[in-house]
Each structure stands twice: as structure tokens, then as C-alpha cells.
N, C-alpha and C. Protein backbone atom coordinates (compact mmCIF):
# COMPACT_ATOMS: atom_id res chain seq x y z
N UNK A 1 102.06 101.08 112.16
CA UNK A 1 102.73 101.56 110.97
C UNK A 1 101.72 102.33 110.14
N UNK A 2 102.10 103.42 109.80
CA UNK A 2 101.17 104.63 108.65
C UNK A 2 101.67 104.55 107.51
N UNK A 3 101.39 105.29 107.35
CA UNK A 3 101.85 105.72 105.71
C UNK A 3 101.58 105.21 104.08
N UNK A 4 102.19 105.02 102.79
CA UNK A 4 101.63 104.46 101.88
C UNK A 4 102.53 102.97 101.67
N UNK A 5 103.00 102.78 102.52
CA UNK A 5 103.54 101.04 102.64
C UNK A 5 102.78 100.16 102.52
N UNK A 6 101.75 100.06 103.38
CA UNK A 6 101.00 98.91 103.84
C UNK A 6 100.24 98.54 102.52
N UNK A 7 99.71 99.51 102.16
CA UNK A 7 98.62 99.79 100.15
C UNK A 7 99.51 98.98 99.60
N UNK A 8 101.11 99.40 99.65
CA UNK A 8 101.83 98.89 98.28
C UNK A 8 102.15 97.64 98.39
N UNK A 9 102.38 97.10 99.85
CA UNK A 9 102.59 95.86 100.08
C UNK A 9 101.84 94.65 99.29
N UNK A 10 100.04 95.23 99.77
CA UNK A 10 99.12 94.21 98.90
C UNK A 10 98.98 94.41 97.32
N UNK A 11 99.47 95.60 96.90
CA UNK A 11 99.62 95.64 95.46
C UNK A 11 100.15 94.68 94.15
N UNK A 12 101.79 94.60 95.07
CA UNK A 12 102.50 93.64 94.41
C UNK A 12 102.07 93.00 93.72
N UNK A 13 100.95 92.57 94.32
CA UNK A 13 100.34 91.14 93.45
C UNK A 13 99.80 91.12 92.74
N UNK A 14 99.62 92.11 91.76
CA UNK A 14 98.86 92.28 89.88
C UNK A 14 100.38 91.86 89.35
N UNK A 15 100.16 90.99 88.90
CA UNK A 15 101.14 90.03 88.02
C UNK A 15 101.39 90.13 86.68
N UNK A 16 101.72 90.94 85.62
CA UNK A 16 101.51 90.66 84.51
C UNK A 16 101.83 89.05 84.00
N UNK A 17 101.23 88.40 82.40
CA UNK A 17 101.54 87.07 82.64
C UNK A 17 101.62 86.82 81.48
N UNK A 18 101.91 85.90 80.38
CA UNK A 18 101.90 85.78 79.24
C UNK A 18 100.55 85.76 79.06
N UNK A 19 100.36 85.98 77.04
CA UNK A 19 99.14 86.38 76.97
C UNK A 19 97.87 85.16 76.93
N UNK A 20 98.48 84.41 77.21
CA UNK A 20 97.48 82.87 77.83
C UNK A 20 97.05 82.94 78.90
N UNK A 21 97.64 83.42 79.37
CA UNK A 21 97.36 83.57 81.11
C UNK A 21 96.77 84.76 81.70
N UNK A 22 95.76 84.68 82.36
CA UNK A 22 95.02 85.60 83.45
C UNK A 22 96.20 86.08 84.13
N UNK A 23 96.17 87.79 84.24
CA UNK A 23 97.07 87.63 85.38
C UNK A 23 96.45 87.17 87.00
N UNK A 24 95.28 87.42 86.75
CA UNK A 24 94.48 87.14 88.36
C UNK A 24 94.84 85.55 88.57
N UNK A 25 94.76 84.80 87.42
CA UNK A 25 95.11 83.47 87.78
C UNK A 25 97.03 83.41 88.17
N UNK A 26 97.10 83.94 87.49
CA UNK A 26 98.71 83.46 87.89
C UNK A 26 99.00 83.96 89.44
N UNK A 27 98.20 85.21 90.15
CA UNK A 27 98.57 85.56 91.39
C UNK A 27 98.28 84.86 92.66
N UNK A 28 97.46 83.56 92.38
CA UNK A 28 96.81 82.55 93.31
C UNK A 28 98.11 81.72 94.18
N UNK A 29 98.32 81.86 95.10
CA UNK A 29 99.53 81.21 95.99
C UNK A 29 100.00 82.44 96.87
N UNK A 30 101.32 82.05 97.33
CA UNK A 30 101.65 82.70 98.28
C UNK A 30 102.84 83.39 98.32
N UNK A 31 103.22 84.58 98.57
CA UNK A 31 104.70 85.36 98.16
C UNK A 31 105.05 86.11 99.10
N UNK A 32 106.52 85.82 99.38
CA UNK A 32 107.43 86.89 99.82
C UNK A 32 108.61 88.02 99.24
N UNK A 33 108.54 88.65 100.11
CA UNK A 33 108.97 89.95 99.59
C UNK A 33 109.89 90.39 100.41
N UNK A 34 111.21 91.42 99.83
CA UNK A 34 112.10 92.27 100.70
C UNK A 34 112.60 93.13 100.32
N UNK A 35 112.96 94.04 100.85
CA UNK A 35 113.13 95.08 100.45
C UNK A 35 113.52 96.37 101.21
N UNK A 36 113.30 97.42 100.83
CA UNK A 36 113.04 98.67 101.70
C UNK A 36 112.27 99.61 101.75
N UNK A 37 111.33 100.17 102.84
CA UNK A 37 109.77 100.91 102.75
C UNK A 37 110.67 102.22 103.80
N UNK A 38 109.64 103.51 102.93
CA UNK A 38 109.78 104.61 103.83
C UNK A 38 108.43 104.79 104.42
N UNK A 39 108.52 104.92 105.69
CA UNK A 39 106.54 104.82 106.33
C UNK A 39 106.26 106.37 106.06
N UNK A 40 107.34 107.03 105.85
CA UNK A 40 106.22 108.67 105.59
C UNK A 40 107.34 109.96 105.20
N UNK A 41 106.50 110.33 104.38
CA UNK A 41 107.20 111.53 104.08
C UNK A 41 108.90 111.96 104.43
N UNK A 42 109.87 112.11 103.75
CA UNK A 42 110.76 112.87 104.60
C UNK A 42 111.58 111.63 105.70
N UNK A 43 111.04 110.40 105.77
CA UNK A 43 111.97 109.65 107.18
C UNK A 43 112.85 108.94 105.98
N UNK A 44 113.52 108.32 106.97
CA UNK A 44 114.87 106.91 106.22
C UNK A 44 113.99 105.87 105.99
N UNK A 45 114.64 105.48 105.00
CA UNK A 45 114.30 104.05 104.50
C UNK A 45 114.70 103.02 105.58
N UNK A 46 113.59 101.90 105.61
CA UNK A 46 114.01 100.80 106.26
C UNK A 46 113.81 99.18 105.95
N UNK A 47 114.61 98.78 106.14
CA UNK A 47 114.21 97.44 105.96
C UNK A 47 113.03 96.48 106.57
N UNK A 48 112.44 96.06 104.77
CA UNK A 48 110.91 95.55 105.31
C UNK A 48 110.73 94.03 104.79
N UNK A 49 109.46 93.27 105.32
CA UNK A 49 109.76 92.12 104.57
C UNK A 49 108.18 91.68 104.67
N UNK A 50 107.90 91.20 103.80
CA UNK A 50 105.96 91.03 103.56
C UNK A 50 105.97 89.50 103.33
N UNK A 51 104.67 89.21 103.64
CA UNK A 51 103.95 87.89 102.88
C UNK A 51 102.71 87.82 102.75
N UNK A 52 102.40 87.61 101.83
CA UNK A 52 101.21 87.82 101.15
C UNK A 52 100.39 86.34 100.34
N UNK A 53 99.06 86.29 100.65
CA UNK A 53 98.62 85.37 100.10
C UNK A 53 97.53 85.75 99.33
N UNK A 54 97.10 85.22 98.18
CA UNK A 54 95.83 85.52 97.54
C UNK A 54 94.97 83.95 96.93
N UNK A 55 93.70 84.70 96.85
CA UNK A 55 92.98 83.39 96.28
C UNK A 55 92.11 83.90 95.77
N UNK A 56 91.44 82.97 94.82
CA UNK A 56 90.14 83.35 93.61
C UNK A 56 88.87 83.28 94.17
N UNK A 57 88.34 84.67 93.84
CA UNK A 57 86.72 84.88 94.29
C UNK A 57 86.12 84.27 93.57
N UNK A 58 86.28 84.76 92.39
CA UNK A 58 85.46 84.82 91.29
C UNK A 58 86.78 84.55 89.77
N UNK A 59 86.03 84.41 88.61
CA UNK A 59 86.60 84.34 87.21
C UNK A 59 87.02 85.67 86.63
N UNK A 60 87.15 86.30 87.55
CA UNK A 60 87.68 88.26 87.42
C UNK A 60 88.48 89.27 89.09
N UNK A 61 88.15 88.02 89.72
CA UNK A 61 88.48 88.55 91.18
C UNK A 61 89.80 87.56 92.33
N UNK A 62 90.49 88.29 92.80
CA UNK A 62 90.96 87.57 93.95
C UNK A 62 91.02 88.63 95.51
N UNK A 63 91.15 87.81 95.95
CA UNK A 63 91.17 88.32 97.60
C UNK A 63 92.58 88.48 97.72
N UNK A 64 93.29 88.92 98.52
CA UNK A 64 94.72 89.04 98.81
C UNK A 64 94.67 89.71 100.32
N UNK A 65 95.48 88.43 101.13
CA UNK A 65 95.62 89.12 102.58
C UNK A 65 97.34 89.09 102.81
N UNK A 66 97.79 89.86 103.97
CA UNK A 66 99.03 90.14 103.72
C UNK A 66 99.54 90.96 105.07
N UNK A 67 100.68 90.67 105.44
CA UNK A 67 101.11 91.39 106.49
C UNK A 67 103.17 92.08 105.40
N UNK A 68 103.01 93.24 106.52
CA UNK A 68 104.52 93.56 105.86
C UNK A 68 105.07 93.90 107.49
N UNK A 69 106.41 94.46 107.26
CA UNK A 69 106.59 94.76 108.80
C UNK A 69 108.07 95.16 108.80
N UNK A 70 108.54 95.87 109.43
CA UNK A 70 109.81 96.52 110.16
C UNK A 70 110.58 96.35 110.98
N UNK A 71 111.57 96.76 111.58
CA UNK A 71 112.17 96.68 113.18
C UNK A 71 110.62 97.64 113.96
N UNK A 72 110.15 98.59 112.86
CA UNK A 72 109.44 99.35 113.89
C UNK A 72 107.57 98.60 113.86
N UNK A 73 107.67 97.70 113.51
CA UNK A 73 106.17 97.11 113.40
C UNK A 73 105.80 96.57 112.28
N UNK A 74 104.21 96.14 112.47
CA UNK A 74 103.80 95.53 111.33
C UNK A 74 102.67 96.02 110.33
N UNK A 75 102.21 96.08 109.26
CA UNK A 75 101.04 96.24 109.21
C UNK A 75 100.14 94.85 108.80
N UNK A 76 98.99 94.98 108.86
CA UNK A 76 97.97 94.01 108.12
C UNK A 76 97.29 94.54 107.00
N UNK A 77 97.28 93.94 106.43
CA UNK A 77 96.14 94.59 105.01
C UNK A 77 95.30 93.61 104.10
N UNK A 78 94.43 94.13 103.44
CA UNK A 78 93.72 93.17 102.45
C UNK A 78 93.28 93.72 101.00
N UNK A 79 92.90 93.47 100.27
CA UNK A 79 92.63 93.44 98.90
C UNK A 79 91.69 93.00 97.95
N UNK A 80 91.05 93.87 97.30
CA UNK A 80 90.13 93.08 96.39
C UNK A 80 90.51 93.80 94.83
N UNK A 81 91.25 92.44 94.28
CA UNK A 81 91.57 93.08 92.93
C UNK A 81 90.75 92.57 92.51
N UNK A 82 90.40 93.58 90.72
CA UNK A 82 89.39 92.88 89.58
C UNK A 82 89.73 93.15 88.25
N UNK A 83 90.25 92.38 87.60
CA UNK A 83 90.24 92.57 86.05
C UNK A 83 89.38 93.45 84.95
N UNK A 84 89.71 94.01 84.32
CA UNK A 84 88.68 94.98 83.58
C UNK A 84 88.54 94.73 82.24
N UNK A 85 87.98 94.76 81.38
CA UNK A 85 88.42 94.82 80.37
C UNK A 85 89.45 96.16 79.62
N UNK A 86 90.25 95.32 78.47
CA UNK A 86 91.21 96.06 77.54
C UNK A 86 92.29 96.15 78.42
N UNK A 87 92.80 95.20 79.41
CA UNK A 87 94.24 94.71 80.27
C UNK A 87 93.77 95.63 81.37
N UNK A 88 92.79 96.74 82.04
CA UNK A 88 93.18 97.50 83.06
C UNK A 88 92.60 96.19 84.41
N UNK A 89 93.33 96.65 85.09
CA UNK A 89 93.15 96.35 86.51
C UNK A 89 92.75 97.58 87.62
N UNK A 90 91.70 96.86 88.83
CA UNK A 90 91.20 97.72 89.56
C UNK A 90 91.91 97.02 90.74
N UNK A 91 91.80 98.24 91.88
CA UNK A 91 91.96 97.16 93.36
C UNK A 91 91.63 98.41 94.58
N UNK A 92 90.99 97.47 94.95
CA UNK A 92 90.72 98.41 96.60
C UNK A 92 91.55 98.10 97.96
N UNK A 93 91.91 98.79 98.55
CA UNK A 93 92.80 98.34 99.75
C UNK A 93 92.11 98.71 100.86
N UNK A 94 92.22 97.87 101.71
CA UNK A 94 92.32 98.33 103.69
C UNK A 94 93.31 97.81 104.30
N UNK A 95 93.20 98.30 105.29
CA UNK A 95 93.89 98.12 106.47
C UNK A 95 93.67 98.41 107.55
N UNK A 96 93.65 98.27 109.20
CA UNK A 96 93.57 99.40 110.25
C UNK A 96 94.68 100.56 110.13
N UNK A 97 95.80 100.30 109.75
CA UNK A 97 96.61 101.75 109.34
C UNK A 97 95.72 102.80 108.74
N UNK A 98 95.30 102.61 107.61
CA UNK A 98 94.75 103.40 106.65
C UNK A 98 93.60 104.10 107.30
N UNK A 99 93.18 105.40 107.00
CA UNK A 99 91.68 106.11 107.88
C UNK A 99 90.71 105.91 106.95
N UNK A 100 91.20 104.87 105.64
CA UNK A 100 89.81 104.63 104.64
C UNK A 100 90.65 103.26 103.49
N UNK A 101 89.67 103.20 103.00
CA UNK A 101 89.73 102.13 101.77
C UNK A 101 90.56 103.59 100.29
N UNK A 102 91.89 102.97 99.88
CA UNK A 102 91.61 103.33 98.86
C UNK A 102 91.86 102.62 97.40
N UNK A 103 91.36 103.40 96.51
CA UNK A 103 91.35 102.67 95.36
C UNK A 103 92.26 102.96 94.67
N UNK A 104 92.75 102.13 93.66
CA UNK A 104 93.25 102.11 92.62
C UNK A 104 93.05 102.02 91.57
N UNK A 105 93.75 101.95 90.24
CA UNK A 105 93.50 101.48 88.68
C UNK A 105 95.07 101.52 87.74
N UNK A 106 95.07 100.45 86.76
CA UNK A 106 96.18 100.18 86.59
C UNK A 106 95.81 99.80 85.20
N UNK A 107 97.08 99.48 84.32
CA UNK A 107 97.07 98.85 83.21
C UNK A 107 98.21 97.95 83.46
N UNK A 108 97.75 96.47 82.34
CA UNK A 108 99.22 95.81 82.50
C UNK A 108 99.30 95.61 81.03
N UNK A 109 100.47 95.68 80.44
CA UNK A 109 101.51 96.09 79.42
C UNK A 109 102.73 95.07 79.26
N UNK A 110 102.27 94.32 78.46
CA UNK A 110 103.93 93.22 78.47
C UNK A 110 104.07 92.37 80.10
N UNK A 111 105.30 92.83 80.34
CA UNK A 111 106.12 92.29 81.78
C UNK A 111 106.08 93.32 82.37
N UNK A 112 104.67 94.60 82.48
CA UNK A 112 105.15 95.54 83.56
C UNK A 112 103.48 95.92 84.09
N UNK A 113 102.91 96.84 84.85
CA UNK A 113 101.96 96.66 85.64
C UNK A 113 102.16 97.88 85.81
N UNK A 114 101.60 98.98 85.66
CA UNK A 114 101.47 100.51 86.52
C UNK A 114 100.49 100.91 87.21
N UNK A 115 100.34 101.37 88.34
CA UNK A 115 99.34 101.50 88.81
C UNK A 115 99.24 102.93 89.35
N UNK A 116 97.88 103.48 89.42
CA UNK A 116 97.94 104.83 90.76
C UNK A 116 97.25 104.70 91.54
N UNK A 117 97.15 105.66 92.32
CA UNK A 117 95.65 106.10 93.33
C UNK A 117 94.65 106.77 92.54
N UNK A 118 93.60 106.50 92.84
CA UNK A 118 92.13 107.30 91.92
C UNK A 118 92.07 108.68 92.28
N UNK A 119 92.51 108.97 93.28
CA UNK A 119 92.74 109.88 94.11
C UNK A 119 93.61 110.61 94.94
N UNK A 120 93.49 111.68 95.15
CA UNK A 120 95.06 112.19 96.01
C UNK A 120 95.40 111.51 97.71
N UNK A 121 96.25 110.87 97.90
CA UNK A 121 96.26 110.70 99.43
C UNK A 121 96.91 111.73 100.26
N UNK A 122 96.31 112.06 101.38
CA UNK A 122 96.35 112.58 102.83
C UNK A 122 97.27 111.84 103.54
N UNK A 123 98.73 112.80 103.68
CA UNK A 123 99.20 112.38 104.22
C UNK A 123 100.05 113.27 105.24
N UNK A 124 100.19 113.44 106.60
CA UNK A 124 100.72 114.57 107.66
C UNK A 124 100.07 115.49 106.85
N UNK A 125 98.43 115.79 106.57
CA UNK A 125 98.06 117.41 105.89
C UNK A 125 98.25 117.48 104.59
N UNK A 126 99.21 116.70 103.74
CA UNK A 126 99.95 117.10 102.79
C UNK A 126 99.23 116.08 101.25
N UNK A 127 98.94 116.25 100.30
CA UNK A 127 98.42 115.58 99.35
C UNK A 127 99.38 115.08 98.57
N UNK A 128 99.34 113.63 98.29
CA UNK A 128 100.33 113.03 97.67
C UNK A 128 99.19 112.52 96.24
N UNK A 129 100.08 112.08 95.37
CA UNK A 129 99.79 110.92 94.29
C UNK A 129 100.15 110.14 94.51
N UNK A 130 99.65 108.65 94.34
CA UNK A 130 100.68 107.39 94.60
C UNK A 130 100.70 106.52 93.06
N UNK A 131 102.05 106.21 92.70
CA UNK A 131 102.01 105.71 91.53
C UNK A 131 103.64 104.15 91.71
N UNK A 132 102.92 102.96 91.59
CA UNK A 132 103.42 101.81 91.47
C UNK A 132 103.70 101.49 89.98
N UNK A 133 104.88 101.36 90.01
CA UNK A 133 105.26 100.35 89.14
C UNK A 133 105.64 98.64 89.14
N UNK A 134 105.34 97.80 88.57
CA UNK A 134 105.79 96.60 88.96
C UNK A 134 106.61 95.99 87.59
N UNK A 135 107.60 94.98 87.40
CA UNK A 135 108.64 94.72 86.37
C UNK A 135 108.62 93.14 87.12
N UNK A 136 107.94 92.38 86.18
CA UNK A 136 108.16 90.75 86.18
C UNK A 136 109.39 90.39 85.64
N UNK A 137 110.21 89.00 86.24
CA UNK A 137 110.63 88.15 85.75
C UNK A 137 110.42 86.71 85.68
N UNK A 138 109.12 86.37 84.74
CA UNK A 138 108.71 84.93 84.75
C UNK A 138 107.64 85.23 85.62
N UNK A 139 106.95 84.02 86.28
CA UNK A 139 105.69 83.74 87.06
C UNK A 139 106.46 83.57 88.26
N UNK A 140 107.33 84.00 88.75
CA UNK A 140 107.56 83.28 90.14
C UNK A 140 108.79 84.93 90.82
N UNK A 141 108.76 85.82 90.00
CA UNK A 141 109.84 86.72 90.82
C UNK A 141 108.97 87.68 90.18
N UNK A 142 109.16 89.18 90.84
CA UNK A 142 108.77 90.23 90.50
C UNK A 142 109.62 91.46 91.45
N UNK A 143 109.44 93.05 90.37
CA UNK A 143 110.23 94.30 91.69
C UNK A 143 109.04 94.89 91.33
N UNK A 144 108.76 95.28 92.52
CA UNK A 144 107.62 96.38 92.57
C UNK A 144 108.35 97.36 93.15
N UNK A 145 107.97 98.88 92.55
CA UNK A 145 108.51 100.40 93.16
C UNK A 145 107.28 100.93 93.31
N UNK A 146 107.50 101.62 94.57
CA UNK A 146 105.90 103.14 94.37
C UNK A 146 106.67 104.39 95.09
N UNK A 147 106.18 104.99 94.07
CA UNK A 147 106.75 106.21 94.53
C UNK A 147 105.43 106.93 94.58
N UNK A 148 105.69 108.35 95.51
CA UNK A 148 104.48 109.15 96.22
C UNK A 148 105.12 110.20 95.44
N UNK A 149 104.35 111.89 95.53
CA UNK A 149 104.97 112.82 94.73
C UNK A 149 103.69 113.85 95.38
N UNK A 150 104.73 114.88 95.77
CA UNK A 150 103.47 115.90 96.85
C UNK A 150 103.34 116.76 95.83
N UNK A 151 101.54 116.97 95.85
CA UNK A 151 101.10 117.44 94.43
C UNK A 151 101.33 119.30 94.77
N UNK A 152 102.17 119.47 95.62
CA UNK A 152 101.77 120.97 96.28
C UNK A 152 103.35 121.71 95.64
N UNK A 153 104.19 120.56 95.42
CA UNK A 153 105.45 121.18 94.81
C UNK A 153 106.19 120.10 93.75
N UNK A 154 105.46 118.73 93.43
CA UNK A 154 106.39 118.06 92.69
C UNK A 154 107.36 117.14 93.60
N UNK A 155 107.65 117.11 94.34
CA UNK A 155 108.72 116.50 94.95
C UNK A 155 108.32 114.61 95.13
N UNK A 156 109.44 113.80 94.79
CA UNK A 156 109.10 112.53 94.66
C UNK A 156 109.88 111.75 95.60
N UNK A 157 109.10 110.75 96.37
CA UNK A 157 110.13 109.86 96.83
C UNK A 157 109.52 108.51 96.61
N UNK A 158 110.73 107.72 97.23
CA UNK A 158 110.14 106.22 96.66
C UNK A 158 109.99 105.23 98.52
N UNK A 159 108.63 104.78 98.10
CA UNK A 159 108.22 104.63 99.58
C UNK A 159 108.22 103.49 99.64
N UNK A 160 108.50 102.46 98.15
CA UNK A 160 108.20 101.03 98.44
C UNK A 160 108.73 100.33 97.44
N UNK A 161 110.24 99.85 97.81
CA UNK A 161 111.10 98.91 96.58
C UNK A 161 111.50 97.57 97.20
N UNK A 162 110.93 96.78 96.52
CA UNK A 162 110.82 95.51 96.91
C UNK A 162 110.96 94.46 96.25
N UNK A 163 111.88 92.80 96.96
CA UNK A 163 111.81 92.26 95.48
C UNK A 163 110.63 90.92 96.34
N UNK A 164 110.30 90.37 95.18
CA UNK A 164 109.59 89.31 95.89
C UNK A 164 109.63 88.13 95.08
N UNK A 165 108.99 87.04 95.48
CA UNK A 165 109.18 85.57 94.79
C UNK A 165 108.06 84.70 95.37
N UNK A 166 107.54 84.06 94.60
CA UNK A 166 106.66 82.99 94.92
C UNK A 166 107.18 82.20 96.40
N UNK A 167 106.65 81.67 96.87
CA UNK A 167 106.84 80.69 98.19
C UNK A 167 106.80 79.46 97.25
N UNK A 168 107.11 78.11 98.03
CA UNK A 168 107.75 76.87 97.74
C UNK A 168 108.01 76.68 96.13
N UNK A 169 108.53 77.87 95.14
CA UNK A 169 108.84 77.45 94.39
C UNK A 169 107.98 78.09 93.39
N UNK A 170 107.48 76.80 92.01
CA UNK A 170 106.82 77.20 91.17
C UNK A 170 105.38 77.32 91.43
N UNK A 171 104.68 78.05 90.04
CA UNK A 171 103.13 78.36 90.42
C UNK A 171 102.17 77.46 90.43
N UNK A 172 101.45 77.44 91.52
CA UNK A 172 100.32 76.21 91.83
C UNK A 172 99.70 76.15 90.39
């Protein structure tokens, strides 16, 4: 599986949280997700379904590993998010899909989470932006959207709408 799926899959998991709460702490456990991913440019949407786990590095860091997957395959991916100061969030992604690590940066705002790419992604030749949105309800459900947008004419599609929910329930 190619494309900007696999990135958004491990994304999900910047949590916004009340203002007591870390969001890095609240993302510690394990979540599933469903939804529908377009793997590239121009194809049909298909039905996808992820699970994702994360855990604490550090008092600013978590790890996040994660598979998503299709009728047409799977991907694997991983994650290193980090808290910033003044609410922004950072995160780096891999995968074997991906031909590199890329980064991100985000702010979180209330019950919502935006994120982009630092950079333009390569994709069939073509340069995209990638920009996630995420919309909490509570600590235990969330919709994440990302939409791509080819910087060569404007044109937008949405490559990754998904809903997801904590596994066994409430947050560890």
C-alpha cells in the first residue's frame, strides 16, 4: 500500500484533552479505527480499518505503532510524537511504504488538532500538501480527516476519514 494513508493512520493519535490533561498522556492505550482511505491520487475510496497502539517514552514523547489495511493490503507504520511548547505538536512518521520519514507539526485548539506536512509530498511526480484535521468526542472517540491538495493546481481530495475509539473501553 502507497500513498498518504499509512502517515494518517499513525496520526490519529494527537488527542486533544481537557486542559488538565497532557494530550500525550491521554493517547497511551490502544485504538481502533474505520473508515474510508484513498491510497492515491485520483482512485476510489475504500474501506479501511487500523489499530494502533502507543506508549510513553518520555514526559513529552510517545511511540505509536500501528497497522491499517484494505481488501487491497496492509500497511505498517510508526511514530514519534512530541509536545512543544504553546499547545504545538510535532511527529515524525515511517513506514516501508513511505521512500522517507516525514514530518509534521500541528497545533491543538479546544477539541480539535490540525496538522500538516513540513513539507510538500511526492506523489506519482506530483507535489501534494498534506493537511489533517482531527475533532474529539471525550477521551475515548475521535474523526480524523486528511485531505492532500496538488500544489500545481489547487485541487483537493480527502485521502483519510476515519472514525476511531479506544479499545476495551475507557482510558487506562
Amino acid at each position: 500500500m502507497r500513498g498518504l494513508w499509512p502517515m494518517a493512520g499513525a496520526l490519529v493519535l494527537l488527542q486533544a484533552t481537557p486542559a488538565a490533561a497532557s494530550p500525550l498522556d491521554t493517547l497511551i492505550g490502544d485504538w481502533r479505527g474505520k473508515g474510508m482511505v484513498r491510497e492515491r491520487p485520483g482512485s476510489p475510496p475504500e474501506r479501511a480499518a487500523c489499530r494502533l497502539t502507543a506508549q510513553t517514552v518520555d514526559a513529552t514523547r510517545i511511540s505509536v505503532t500501528g497497522r491499517c489495511g484494505t481488501a487491497g493490503g496492509t500497511a505498517r507504520f510508526s511514530i514519534t510524537l512530541r509536545r512543544r511548547p504553546g499547545g504545538r505538536v510535532d511527529a515524525v512518521v515511517s513506514s516501508p511504504t513511505l521512500p522517507e520519514d516525514i514530518d509534521y507539526a500541528g497545533m491543538v485548539s479546544g477539541n480539535r488538532l490540525s496538522f500538516g506536512a513540513t513539507a510538500p509530498l511526492d506523489i506519482d511526480g506530483a507535489q501534494y500538501s498534506s493537511h489533517v484535521v482531527f475533532a474529539f468526542d471525550g477521551d475515548d472517540r475521535f474523526v480524523m480527516v486528511e485531505s492532500a491538495t496538488r500544489l500545481a493546481d489547487g485541487e483537493k481530495q480527502i485521502f483519510f476519514d476515519m472514525r476511531y475509539k479506544r479499545e476495551g473501553g475507557a482510558r487506562p
